[in-house]
N, C-alpha and C. Protein backbone atom coordinates (compact mmCIF):
# COMPACT_ATOMS: atom_id res chain seq x y z
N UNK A 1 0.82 -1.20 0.00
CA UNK A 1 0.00 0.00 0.00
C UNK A 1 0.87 1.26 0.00
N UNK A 2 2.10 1.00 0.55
CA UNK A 2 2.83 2.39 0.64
C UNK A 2 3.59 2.99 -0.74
N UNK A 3 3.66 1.74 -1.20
CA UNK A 3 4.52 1.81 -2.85
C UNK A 3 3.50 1.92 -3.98
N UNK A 4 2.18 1.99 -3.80
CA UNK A 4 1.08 2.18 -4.45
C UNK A 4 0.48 3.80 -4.38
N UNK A 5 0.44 3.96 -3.14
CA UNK A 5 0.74 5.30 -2.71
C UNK A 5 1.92 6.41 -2.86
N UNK A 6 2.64 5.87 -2.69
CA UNK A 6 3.91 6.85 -3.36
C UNK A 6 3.89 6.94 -5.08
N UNK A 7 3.91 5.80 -5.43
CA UNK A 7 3.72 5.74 -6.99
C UNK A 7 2.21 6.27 -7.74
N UNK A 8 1.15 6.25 -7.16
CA UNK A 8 -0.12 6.65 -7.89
C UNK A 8 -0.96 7.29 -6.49
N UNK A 9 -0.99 7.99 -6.00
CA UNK A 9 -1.43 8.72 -5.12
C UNK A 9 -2.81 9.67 -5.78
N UNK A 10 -3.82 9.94 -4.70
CA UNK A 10 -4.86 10.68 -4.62
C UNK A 10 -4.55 11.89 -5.45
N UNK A 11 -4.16 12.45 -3.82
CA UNK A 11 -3.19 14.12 -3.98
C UNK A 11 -2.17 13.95 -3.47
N UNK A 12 -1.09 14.97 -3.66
CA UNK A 12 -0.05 15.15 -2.85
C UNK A 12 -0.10 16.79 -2.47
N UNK A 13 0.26 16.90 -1.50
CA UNK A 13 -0.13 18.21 -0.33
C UNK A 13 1.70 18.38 0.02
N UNK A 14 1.72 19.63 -0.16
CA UNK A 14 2.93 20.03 0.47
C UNK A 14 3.01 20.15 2.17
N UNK A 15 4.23 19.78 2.57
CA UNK A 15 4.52 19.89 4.08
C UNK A 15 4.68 21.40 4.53
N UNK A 16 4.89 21.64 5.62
CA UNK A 16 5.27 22.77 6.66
C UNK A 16 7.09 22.93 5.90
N UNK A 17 8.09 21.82 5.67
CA UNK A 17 9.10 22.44 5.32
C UNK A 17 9.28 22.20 3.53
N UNK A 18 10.45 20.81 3.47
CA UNK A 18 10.27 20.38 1.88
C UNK A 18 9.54 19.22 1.37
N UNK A 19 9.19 18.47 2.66
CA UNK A 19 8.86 17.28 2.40
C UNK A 19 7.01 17.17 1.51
N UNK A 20 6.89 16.05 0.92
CA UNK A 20 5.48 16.37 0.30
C UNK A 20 4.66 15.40 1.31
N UNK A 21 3.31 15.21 1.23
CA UNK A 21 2.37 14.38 1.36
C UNK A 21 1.77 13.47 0.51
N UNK A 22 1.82 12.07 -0.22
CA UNK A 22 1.24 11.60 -0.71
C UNK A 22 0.11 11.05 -0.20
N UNK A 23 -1.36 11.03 -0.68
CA UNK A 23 -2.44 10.70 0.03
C UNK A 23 -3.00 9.53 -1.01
N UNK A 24 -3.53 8.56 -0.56
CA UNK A 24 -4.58 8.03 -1.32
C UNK A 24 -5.48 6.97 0.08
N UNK A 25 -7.00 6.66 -1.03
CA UNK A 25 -7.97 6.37 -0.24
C UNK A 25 -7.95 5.22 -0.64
N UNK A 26 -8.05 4.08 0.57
CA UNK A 26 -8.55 3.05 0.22
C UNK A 26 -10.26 2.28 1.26
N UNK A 27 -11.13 1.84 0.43
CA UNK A 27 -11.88 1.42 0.70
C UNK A 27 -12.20 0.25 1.50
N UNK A 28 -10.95 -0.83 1.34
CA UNK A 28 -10.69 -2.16 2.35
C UNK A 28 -9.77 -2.03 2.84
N UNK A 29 -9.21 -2.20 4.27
CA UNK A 29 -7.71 -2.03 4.50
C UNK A 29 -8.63 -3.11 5.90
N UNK A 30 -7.66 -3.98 6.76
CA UNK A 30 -7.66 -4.58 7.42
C UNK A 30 -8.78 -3.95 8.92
N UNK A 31 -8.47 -2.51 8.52
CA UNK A 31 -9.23 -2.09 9.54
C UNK A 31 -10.30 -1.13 8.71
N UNK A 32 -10.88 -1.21 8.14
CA UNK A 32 -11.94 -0.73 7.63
C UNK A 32 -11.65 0.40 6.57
N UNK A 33 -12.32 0.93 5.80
CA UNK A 33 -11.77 2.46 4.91
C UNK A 33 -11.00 3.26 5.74
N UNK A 34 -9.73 3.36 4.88
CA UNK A 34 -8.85 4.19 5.60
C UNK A 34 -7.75 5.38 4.10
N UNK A 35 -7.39 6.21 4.69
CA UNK A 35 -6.78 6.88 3.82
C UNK A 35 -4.89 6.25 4.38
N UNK A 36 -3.64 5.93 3.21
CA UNK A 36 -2.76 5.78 3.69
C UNK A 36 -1.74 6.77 2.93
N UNK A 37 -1.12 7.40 4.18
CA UNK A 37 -0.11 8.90 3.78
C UNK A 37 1.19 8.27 4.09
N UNK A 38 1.75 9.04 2.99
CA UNK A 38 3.21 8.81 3.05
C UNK A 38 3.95 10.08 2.79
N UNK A 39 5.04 10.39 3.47
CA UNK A 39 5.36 11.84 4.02
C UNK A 39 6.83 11.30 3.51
N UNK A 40 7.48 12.28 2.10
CA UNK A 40 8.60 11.54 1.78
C UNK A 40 9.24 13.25 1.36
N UNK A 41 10.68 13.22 1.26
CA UNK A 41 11.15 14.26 0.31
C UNK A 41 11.76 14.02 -0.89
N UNK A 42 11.54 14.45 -1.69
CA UNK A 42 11.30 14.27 -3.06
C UNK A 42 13.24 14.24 -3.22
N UNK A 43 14.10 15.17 -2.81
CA UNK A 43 15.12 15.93 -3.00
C UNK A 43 16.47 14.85 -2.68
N UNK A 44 15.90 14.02 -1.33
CA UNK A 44 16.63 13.55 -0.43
C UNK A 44 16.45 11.77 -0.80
N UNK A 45 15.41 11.49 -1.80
CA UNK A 45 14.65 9.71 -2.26
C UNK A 45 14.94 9.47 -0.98
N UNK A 46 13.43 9.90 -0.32
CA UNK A 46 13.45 9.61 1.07
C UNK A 46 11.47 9.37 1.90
N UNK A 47 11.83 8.08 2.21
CA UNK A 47 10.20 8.64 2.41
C UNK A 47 10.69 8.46 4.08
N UNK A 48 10.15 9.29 4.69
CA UNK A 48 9.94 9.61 6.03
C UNK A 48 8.90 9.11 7.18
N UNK A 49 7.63 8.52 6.79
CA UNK A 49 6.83 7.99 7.70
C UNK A 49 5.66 7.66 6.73
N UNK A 50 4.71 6.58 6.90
CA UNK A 50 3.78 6.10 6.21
C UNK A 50 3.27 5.76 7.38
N UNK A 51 1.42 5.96 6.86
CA UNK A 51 0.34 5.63 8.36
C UNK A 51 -0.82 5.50 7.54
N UNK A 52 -2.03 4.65 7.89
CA UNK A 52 -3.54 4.76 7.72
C UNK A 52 -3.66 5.74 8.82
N UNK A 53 -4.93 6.47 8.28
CA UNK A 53 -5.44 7.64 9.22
C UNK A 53 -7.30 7.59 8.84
N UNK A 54 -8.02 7.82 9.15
CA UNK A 54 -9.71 7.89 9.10
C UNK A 54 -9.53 9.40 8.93
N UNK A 55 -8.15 10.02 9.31
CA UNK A 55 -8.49 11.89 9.38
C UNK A 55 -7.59 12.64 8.24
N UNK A 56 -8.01 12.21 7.08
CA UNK A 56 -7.07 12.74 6.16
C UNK A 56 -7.13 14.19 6.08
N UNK A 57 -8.58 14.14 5.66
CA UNK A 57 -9.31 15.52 5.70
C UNK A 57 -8.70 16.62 6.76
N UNK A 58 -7.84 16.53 7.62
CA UNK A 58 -7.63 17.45 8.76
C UNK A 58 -6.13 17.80 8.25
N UNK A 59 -5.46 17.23 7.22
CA UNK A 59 -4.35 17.68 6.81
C UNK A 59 -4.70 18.77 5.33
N UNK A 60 -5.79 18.85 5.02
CA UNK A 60 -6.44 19.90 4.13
C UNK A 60 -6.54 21.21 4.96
N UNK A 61 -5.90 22.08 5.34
CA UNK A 61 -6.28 22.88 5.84
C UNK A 61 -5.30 24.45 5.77
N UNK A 62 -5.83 25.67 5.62
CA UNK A 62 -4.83 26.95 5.11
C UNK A 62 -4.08 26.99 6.37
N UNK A 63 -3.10 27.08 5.93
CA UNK A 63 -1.91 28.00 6.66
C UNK A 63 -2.01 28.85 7.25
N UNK A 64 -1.29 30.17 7.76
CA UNK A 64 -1.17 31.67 8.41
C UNK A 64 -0.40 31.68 7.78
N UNK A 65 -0.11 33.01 6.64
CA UNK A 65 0.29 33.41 5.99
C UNK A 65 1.66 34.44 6.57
């Protein structure tokens, strides 16, 4: 799921520094519909942390400018 996600992703959402967000949704996952993110930097061929979350939606959100 994480190499499915990194490779064909939802969206990808930029981080707080360089790193991106890859998002995608899946409908069966062991524990029920879950979205699985993978938080990698593009710069560094580095992925940094992968997780199912139910709260994807809460990483959509504006900044302070």
């Amino acid at each position: 799921m994480i190499l499915e996600t990194f490779e064909r992703p939802d969206y990808v959402i930029k981080g707080f520094k360089r790193e991106l967000l890859a998002i995608k949704h899946y409908t069966e996952t062991p524990v029920g519909p879950k979205d699985m993110i993978v938080v990698y930097r593009e710069d560094k061929d580095l992925v940094i942390i992968a997780f199912l979350t139910s709260k994807a939606h809460k990483l959509f959100w504006e900044r302070d400018k």
